[in-house]
Protein backbone atom coordinates (compact mmCIF):
# COMPACT_ATOMS: atom_id res chain seq x y z
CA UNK A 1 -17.83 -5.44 11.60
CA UNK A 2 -18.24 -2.80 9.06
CA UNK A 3 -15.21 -0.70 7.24
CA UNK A 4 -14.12 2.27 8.69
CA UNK A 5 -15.75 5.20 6.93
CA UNK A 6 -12.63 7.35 7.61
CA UNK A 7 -8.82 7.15 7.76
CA UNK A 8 -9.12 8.11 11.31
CA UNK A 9 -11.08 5.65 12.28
CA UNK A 10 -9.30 2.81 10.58
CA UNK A 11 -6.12 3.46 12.46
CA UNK A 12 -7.93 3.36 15.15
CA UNK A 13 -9.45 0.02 14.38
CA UNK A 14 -5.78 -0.89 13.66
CA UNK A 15 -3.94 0.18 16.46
CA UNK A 16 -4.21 -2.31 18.82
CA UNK A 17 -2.04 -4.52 15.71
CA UNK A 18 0.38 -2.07 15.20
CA UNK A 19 2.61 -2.47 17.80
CA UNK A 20 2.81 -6.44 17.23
CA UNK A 21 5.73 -7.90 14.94
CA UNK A 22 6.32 -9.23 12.18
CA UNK A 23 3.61 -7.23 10.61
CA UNK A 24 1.88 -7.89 6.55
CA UNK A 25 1.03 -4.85 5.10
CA UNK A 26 -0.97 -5.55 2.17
CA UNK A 27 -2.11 -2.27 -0.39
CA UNK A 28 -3.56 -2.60 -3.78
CA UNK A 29 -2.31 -0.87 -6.73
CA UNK A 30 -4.99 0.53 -8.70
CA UNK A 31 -7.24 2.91 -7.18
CA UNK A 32 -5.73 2.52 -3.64
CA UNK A 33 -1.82 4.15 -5.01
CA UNK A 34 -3.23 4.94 -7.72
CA UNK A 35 -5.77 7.03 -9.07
CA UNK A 36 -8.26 4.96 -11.11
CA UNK A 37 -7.63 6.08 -14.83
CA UNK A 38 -9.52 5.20 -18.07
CA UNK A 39 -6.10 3.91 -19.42
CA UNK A 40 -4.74 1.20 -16.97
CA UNK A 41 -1.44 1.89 -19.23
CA UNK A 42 -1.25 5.20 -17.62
CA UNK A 43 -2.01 5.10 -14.02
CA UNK A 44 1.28 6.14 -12.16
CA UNK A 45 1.72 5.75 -8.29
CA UNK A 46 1.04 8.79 -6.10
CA UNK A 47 3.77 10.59 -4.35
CA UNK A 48 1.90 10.19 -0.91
CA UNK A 49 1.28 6.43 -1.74
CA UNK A 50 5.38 6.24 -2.58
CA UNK A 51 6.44 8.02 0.50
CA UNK A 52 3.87 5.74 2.69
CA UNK A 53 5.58 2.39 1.60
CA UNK A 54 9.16 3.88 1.44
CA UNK A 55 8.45 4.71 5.15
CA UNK A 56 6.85 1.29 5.96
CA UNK A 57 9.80 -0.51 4.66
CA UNK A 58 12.30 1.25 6.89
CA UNK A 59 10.22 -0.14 10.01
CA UNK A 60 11.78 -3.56 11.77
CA UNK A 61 9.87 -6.67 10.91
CA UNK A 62 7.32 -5.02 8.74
CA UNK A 63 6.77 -6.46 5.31
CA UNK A 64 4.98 -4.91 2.91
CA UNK A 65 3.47 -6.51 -0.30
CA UNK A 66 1.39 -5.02 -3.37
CA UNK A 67 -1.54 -6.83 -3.88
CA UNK A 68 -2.84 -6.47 -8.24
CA UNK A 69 -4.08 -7.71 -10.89
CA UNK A 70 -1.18 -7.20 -12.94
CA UNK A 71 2.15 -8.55 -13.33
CA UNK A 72 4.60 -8.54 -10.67
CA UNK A 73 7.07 -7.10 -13.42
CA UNK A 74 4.55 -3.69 -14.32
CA UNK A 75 3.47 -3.59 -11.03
CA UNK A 76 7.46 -3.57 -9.89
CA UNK A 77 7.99 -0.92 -12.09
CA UNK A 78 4.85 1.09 -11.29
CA UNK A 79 6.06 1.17 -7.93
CA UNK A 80 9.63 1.49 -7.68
CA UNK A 81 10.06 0.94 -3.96
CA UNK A 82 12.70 -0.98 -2.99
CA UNK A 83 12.13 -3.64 -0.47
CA UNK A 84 8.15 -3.67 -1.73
């Protein structure tokens, strides 16, 4: 299978999953809520990528984890969603 060349069409591939519980959503950090900087130091979370997990982690029996390459501490605090 090859990845969905559009947001569209990778909810659609997902769909049929959504509805089933408990549920893993996995995101990277960098480059995924994140734009990819030249600093690591100064890459900051974007508001869309915030408001996507706060939303996710108000859903029953979803879990949601950030997947990176750097600590769980500066990720943490990168991130600042509670339940994440």
């Amino acid at each position: 299978m090859t990845a969905p060349a559009t947001v569209r069409a990778a909810v659609e591939a997902a769909a049929p999953h959504l509805a089933r519980r408990p549920l893993l959503v996995v995101s990277d950090f960098d480059g995924t809520l994140s734009r990819i900087v030249d600093d690591p130091w100064g890459a900051r979370i974007l508001p869309l990528g915030r408001a996507a997990l706060r939303a996710l982690v108000r859903l029953p029996n979803v879990h949601v984890v950030v997947l990176s390459g750097r600590t769980a501490a500066d990720v943490a605090a990168r991130v600042r969603v509670g339940g994440v």
